[in-house]
Structure formats: structure tokens, C-alpha cells
N, C-alpha and C. Protein backbone atom coordinates (compact mmCIF):
# COMPACT_ATOMS: atom_id res chain seq x y z
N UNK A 1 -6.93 -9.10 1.71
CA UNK A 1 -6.29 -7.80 1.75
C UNK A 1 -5.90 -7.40 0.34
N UNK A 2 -6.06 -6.16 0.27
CA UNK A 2 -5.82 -5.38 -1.11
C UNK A 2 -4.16 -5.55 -1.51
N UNK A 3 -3.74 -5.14 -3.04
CA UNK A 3 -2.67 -4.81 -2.73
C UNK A 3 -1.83 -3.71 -2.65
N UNK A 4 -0.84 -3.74 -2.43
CA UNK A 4 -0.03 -2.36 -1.20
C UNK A 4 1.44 -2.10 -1.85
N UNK A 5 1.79 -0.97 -1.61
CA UNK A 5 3.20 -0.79 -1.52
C UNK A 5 3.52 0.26 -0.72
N UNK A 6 4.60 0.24 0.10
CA UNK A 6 5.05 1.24 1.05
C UNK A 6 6.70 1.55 0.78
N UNK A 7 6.74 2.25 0.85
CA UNK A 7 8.15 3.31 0.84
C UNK A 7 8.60 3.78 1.91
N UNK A 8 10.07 4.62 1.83
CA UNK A 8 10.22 5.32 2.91
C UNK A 8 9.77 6.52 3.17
N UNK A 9 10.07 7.15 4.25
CA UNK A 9 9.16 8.37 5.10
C UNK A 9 7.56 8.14 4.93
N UNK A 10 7.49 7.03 5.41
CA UNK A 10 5.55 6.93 5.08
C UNK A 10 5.17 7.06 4.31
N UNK A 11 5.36 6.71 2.84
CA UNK A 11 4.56 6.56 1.77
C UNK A 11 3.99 5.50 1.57
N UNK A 12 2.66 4.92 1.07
CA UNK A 12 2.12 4.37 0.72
C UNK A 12 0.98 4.30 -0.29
N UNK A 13 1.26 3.26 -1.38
CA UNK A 13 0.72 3.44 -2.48
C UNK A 13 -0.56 2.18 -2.71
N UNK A 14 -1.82 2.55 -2.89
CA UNK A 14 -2.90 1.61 -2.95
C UNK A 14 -3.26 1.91 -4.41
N UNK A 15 -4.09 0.37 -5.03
CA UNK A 15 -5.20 1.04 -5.73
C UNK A 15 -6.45 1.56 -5.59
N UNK A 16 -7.24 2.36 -6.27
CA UNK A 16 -8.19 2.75 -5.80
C UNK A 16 -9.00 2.94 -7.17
N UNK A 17 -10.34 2.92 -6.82
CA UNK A 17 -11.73 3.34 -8.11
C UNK A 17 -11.76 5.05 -8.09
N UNK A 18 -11.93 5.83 -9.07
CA UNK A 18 -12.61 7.38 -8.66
C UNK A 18 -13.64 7.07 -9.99
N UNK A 19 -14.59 7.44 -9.74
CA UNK A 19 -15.70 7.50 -11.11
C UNK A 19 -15.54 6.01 -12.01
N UNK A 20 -15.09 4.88 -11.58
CA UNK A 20 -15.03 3.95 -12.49
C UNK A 20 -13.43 3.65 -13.15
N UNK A 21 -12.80 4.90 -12.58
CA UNK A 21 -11.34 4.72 -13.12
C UNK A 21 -10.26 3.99 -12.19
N UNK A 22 -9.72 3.10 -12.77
CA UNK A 22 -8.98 2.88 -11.68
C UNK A 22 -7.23 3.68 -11.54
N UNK A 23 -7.03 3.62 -9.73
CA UNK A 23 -5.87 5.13 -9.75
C UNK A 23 -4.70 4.53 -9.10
N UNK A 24 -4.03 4.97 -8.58
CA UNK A 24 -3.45 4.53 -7.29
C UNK A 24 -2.81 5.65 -6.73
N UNK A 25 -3.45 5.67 -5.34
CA UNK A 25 -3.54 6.53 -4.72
C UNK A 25 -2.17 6.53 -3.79
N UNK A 26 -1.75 8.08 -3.40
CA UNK A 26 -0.49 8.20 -2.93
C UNK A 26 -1.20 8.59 -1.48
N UNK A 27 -0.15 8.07 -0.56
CA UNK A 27 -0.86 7.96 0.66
C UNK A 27 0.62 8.73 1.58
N UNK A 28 0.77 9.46 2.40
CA UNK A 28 2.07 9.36 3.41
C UNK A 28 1.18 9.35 5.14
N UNK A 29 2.03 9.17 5.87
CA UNK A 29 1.47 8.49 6.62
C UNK A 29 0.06 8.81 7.27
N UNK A 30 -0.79 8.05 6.53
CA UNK A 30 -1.93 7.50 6.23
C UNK A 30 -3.27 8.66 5.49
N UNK A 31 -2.19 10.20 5.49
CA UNK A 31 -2.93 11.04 4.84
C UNK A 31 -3.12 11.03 3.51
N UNK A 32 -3.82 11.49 2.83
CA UNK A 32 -3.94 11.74 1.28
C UNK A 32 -3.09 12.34 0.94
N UNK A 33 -2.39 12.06 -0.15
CA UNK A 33 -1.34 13.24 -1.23
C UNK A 33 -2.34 13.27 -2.33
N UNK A 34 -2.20 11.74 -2.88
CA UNK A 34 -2.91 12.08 -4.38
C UNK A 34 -3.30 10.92 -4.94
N UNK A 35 -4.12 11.10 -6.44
CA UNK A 35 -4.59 10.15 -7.03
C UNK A 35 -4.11 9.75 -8.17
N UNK A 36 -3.02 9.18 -8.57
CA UNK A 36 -2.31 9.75 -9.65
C UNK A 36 -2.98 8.36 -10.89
N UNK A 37 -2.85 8.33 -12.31
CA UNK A 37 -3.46 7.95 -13.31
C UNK A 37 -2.22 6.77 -13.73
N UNK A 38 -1.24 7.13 -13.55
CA UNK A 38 0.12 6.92 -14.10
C UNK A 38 1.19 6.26 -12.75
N UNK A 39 2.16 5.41 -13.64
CA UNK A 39 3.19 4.61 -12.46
C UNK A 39 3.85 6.43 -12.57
N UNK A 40 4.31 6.96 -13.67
CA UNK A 40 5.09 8.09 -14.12
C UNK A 40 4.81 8.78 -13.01
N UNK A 41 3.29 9.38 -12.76
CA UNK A 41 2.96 10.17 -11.68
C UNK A 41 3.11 10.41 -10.60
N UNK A 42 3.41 8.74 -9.93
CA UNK A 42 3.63 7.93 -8.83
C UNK A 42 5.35 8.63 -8.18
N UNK A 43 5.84 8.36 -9.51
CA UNK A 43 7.52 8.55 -8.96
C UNK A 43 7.82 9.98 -9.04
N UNK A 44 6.45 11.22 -9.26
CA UNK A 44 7.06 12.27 -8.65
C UNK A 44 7.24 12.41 -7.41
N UNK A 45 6.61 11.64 -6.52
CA UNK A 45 6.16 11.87 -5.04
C UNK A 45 7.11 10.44 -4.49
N UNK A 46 7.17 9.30 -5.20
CA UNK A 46 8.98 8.68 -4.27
C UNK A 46 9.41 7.96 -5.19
N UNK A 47 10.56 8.01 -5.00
CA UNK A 47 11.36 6.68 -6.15
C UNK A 47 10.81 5.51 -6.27
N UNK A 48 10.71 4.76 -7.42
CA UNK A 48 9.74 3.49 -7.69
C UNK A 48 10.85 2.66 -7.01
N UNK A 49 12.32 2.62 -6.94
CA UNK A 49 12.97 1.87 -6.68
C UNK A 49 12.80 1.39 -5.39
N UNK A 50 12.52 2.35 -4.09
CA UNK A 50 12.58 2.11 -3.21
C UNK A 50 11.34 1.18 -2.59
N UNK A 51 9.78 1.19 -3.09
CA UNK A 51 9.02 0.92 -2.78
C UNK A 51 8.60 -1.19 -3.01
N UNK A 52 8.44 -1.43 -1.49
CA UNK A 52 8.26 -2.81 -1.55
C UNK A 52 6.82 -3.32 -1.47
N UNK A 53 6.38 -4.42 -1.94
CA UNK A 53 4.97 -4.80 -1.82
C UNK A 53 4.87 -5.59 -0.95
N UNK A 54 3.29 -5.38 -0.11
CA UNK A 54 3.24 -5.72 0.55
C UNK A 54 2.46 -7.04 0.62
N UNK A 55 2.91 -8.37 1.12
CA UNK A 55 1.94 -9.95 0.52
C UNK A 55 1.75 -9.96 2.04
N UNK A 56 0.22 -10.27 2.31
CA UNK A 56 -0.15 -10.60 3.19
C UNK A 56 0.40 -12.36 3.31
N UNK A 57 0.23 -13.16 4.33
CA UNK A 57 0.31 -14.34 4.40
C UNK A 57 -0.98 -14.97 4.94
N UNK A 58 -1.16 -16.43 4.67
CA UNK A 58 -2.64 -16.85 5.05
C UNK A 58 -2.29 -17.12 6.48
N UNK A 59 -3.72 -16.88 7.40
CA UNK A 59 -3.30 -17.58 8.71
C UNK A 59 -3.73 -18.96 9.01
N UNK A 60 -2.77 -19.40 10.03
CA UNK A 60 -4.10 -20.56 10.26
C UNK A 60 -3.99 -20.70 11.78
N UNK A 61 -5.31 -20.89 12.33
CA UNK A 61 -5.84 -20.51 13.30
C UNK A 61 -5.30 -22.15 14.35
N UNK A 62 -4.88 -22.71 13.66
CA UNK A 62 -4.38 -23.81 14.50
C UNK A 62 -2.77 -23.73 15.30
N UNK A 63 -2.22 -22.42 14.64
CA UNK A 63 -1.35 -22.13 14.53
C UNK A 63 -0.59 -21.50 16.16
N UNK A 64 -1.95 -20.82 16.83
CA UNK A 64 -1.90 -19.66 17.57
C UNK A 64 -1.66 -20.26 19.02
N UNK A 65 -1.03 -19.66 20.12
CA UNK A 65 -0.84 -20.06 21.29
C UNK A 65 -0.61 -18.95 22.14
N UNK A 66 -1.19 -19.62 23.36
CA UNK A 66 -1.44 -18.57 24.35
C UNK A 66 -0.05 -18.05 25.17
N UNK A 67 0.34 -17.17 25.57
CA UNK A 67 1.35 -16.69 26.36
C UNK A 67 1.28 -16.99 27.65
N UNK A 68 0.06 -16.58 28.09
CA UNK A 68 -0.46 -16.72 29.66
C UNK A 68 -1.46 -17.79 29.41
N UNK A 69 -1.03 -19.18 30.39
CA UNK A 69 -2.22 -20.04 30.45
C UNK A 69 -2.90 -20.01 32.02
């Protein structure tokens, strides 16, 4: 999994390629806002403070159990 940051009221911030550049794209819930170049750019659209990253965890498949046997 890529990495992520999400905010409040549905923001979400990815990186992304456009033409070879890399952006990070402003996302609210799950629509496009924008592609911005800059963290600067980023915090017109939400406070940097608020936004947490998101770490996937590894699974392990030995792990898993059934509810209904």
C-alpha cells in the first residue's frame, strides 16, 4: 500500500506522478480537489497539523479465525 494521509471532513492526501512529476494529490471524500506541487499548497485546502498517516500493518494469514464454524 501507497502512502496516505487523511484529515478531517474527508480529506485525503496521496502521492501521485502527472507527466513524470511527482504531486500530491488532494482528495475529499474520495473526489478530486487538486494536484498541488508544494506541502505550502497542501495547507491551503487543510491544516498540516491535523493530518495523520496512514501505516498499513503486515498480515499474517495464520492469524485469522472463523466466527461461524
Amino acid at each position: 500500500m501507497r502512502s496516505r494521509w487523511i484529515g478531517p471532513d474527508g480529506y485525503e492526501i496521496v502521492p501521485a506522478r502527472i507527466g513524470g512529476r511527482q504531486v500530491l494529490r488532494v482528495q475529499r471524500y474520495g473526489d478530486f480537489v487538486a494536484d498541488c506541487l508544494s506541502v505550502e499548497e497542501v495547507a491551503q485546502y487543510v491544516d498540516l497539523a491535523d493530518l495523520c498517516e496512514v501505516i498499513p500493518l503486515p498480515v499474517r494469514r495464520d492469524d485469522t479465525q472463523t466466527a461461524v464454524r
